[in-house]
N, C-alpha and C. Protein backbone atom coordinates (compact mmCIF):
# COMPACT_ATOMS: atom_id res chain seq x y z
N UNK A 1 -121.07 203.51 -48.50
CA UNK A 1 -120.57 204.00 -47.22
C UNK A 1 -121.72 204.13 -46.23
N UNK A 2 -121.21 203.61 -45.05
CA UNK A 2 -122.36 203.94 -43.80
C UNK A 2 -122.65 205.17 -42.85
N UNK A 3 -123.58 205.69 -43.14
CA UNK A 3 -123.88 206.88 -42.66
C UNK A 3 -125.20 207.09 -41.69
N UNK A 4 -124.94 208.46 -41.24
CA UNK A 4 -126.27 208.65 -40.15
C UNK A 4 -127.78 208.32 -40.81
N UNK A 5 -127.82 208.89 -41.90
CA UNK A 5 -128.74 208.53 -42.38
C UNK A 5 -129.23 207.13 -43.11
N UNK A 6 -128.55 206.49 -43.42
CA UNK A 6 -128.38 204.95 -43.58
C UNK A 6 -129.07 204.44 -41.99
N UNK A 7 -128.26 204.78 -40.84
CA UNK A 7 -128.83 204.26 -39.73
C UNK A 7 -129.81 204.09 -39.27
N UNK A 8 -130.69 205.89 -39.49
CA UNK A 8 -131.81 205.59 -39.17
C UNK A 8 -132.71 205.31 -40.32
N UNK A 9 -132.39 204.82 -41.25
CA UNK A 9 -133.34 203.92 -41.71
C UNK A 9 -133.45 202.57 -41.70
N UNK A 10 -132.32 201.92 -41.30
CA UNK A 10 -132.49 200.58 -41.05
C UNK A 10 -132.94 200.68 -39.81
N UNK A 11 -133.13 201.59 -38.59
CA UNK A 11 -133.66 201.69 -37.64
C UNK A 11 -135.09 201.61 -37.77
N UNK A 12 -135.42 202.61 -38.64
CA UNK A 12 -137.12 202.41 -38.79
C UNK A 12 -137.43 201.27 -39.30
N UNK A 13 -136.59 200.79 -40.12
CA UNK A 13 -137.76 199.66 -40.96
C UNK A 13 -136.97 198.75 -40.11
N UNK A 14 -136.50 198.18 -39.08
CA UNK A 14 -136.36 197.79 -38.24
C UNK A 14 -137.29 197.48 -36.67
N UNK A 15 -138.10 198.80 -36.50
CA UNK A 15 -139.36 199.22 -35.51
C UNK A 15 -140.27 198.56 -36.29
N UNK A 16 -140.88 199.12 -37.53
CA UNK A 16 -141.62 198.60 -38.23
C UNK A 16 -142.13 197.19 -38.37
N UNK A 17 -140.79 196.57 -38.31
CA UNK A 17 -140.93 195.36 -38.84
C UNK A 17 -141.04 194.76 -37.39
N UNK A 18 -140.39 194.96 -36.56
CA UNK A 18 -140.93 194.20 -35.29
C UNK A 18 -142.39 194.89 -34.54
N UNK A 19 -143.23 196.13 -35.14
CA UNK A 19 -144.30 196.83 -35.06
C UNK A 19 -145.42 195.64 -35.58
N UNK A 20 -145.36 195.14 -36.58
CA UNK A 20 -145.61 194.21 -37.43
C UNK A 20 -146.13 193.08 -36.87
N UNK A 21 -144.59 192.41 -36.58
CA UNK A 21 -144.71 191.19 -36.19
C UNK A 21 -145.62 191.52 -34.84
N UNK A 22 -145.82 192.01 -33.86
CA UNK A 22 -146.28 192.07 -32.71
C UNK A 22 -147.90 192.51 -32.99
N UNK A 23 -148.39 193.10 -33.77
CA UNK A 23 -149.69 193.04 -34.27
C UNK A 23 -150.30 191.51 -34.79
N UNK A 24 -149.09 190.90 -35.80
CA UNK A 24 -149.46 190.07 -36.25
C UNK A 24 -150.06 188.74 -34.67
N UNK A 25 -148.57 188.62 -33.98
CA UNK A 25 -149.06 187.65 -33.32
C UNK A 25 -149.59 187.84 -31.63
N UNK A 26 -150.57 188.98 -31.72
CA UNK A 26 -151.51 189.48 -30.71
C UNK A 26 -152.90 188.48 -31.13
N UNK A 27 -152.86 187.92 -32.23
CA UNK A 27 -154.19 187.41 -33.09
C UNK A 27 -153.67 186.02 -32.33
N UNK A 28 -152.02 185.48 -32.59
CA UNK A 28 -152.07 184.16 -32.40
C UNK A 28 -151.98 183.74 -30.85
N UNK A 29 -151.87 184.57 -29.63
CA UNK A 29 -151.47 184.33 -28.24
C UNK A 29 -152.77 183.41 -27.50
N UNK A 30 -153.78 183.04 -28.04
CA UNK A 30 -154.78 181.56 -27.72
C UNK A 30 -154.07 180.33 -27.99
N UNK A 31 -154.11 180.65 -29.17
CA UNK A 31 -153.05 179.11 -29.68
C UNK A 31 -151.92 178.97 -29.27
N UNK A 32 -150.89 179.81 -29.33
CA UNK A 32 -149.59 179.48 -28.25
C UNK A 32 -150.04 179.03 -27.28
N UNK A 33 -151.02 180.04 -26.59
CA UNK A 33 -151.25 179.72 -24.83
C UNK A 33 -151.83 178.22 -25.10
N UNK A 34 -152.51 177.61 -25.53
CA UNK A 34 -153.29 176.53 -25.41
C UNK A 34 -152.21 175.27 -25.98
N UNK A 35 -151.21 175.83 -26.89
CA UNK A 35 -150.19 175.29 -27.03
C UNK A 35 -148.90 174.48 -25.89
N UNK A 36 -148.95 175.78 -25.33
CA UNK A 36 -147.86 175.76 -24.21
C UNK A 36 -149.06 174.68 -23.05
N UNK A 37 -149.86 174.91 -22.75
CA UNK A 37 -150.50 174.82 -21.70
C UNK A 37 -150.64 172.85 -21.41
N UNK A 38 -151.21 172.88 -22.87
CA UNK A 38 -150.97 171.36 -23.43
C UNK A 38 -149.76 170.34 -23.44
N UNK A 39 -148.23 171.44 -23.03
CA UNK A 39 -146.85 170.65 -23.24
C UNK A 39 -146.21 170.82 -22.06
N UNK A 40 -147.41 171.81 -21.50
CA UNK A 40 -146.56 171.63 -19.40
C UNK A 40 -147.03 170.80 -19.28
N UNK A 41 -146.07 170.28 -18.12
CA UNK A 41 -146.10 169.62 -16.62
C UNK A 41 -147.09 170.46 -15.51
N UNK A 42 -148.32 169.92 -14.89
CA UNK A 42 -148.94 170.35 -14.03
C UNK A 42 -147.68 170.03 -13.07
N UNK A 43 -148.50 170.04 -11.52
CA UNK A 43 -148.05 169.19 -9.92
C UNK A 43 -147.76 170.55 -9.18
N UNK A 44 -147.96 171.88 -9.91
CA UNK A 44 -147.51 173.09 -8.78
C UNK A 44 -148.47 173.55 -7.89
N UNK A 45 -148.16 174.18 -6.78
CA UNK A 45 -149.23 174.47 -5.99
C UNK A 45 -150.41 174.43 -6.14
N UNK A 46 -151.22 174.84 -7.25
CA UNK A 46 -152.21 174.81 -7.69
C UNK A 46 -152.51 174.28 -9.32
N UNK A 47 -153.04 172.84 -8.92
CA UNK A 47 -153.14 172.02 -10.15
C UNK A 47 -154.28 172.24 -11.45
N UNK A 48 -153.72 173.55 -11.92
CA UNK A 48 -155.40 174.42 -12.88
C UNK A 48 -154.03 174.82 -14.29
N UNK A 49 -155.37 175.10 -14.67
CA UNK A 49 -154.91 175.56 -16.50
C UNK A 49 -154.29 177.07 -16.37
N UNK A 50 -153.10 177.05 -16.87
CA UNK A 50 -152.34 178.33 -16.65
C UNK A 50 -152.88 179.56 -18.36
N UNK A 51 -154.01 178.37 -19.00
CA UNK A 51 -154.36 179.38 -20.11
C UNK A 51 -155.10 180.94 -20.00
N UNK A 52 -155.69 181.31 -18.60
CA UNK A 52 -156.87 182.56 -18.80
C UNK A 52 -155.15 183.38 -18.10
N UNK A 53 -154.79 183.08 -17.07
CA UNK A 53 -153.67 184.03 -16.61
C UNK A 53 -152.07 184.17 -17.68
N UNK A 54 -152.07 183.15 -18.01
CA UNK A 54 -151.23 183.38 -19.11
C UNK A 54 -151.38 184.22 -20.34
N UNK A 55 -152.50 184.29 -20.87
CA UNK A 55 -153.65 185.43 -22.05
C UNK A 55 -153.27 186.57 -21.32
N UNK A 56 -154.20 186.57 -19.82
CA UNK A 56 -153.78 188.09 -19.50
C UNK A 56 -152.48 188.31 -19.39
N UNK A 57 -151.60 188.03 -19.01
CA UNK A 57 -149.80 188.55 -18.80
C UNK A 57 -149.37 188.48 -19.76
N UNK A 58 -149.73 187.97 -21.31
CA UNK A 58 -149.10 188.12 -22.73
C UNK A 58 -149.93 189.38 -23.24
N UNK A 59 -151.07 189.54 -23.42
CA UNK A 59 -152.04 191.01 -23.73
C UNK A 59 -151.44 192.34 -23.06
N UNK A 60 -151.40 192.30 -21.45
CA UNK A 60 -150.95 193.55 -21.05
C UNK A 60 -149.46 193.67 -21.43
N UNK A 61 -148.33 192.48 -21.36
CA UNK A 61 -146.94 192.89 -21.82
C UNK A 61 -146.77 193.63 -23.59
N UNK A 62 -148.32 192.97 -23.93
CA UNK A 62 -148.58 193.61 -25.72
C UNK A 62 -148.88 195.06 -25.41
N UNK A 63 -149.98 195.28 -24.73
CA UNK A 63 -149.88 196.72 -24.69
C UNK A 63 -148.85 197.53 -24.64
N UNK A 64 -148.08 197.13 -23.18
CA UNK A 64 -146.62 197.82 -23.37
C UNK A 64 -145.93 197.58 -24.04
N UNK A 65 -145.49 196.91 -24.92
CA UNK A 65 -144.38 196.45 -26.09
C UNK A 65 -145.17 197.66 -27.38
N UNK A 66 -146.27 197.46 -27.57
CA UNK A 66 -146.83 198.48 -28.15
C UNK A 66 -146.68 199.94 -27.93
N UNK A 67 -146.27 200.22 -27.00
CA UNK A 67 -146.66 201.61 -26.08
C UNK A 67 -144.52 201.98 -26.73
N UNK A 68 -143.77 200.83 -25.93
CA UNK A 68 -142.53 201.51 -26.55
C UNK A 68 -142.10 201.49 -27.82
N UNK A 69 -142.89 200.55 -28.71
CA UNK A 69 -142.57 200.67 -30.11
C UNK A 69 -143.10 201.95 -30.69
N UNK A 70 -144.24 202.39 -30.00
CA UNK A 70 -144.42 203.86 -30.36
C UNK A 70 -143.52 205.04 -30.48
N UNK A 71 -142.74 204.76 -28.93
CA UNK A 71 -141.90 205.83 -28.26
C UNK A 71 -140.99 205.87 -28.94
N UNK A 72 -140.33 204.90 -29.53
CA UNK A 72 -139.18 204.16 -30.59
C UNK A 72 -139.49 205.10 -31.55
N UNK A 73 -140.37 204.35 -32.18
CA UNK A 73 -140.74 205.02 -33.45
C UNK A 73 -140.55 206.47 -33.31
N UNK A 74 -141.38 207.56 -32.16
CA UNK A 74 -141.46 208.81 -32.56
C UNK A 74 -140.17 209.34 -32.15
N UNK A 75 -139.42 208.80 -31.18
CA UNK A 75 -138.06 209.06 -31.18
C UNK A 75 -137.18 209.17 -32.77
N UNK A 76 -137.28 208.41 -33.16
CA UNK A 76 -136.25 208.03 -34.07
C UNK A 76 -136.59 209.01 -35.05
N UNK A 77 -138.20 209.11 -35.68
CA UNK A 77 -138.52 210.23 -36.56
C UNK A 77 -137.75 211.74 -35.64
N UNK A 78 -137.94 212.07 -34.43
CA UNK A 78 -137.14 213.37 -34.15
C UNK A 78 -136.01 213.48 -34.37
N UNK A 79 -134.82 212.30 -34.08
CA UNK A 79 -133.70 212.59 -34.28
C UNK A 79 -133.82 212.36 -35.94
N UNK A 80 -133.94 211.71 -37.27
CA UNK A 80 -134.61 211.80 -38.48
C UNK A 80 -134.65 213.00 -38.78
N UNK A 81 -135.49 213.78 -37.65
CA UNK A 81 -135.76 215.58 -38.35
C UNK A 81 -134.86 216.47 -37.84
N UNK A 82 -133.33 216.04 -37.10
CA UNK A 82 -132.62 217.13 -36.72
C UNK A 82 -133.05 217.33 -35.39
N UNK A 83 -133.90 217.11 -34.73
CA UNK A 83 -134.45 217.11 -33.34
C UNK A 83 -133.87 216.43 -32.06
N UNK A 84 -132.41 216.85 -31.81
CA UNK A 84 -131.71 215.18 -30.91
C UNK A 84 -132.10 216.03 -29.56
N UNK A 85 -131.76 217.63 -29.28
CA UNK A 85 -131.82 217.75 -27.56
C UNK A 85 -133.03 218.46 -27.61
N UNK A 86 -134.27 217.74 -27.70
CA UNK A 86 -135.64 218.24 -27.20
C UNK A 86 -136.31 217.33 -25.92
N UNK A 87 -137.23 218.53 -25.52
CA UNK A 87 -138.08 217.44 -24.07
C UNK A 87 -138.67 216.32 -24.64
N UNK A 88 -139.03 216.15 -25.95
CA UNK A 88 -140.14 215.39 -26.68
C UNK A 88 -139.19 214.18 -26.36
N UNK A 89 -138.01 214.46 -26.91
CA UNK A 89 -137.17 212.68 -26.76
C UNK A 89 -136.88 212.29 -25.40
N UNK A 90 -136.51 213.61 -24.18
CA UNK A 90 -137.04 212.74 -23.05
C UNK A 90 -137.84 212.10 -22.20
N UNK A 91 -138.96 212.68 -22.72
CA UNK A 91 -140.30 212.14 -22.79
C UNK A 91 -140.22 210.29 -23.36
N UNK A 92 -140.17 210.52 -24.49
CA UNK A 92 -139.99 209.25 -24.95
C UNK A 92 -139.12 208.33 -24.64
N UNK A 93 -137.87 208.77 -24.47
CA UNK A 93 -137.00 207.99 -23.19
C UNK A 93 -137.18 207.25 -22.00
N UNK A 94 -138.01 208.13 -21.61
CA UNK A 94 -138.44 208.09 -19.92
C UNK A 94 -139.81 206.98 -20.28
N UNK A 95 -140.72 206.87 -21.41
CA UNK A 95 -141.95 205.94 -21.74
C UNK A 95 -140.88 204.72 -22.13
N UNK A 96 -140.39 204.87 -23.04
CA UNK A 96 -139.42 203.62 -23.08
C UNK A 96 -139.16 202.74 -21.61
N UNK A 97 -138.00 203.79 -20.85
CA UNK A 97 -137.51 203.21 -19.43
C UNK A 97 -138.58 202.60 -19.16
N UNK A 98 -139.48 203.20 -18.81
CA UNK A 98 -140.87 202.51 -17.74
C UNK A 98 -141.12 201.24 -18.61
N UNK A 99 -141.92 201.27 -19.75
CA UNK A 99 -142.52 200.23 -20.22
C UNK A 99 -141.27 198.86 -19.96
């Protein structure tokens, strides 16, 4: 039978696992980029390698993808501990929204 507690555990190891994957491929975003960069079509306004600005706009969207997998995470452990109407989860709500 499916229950609250069933939920949030496929919830966590759910964060986790996409926690994971996003560590893992912070290592590989050169090679994509140099990947991708290699299978465009130049001819746009400016005919240059989209690899150094593309690095930066995949790194900082990592930070934040990082930042709400946190919020995720510590959310989910509060409601986990019985904790559903505290400031802590609107806090984390509100870091979620933004990111």
């Amino acid at each position: 039978m499916w229950n609250k507690s069933r939920s949030i555990k496929l919830s966590n190891i759910l964060v986790k696992g996409v926690c994971f994957i996003l560590i893992v491929l912070v290592f590989f975003v050169p090679s994509m980029v140099r990947w991708y960069d290699g299978i465009s079509v130049g001819g746009g306004i400016i005919d240059t390698s989209v690899f150094m600005p593309l690095c930066v706009t995949l790194y900082i969207s990592w930070v934040f993808g990082m930042v709400c997998i946190g919020a995720l995470w510590k959310l989910l452990s509060n409601i986990d501990g019985d904790l559903i109407f505290i400031e802590q989860n609107t806090k984390c709500l509100r870091i979620i929204s933004w990111c």
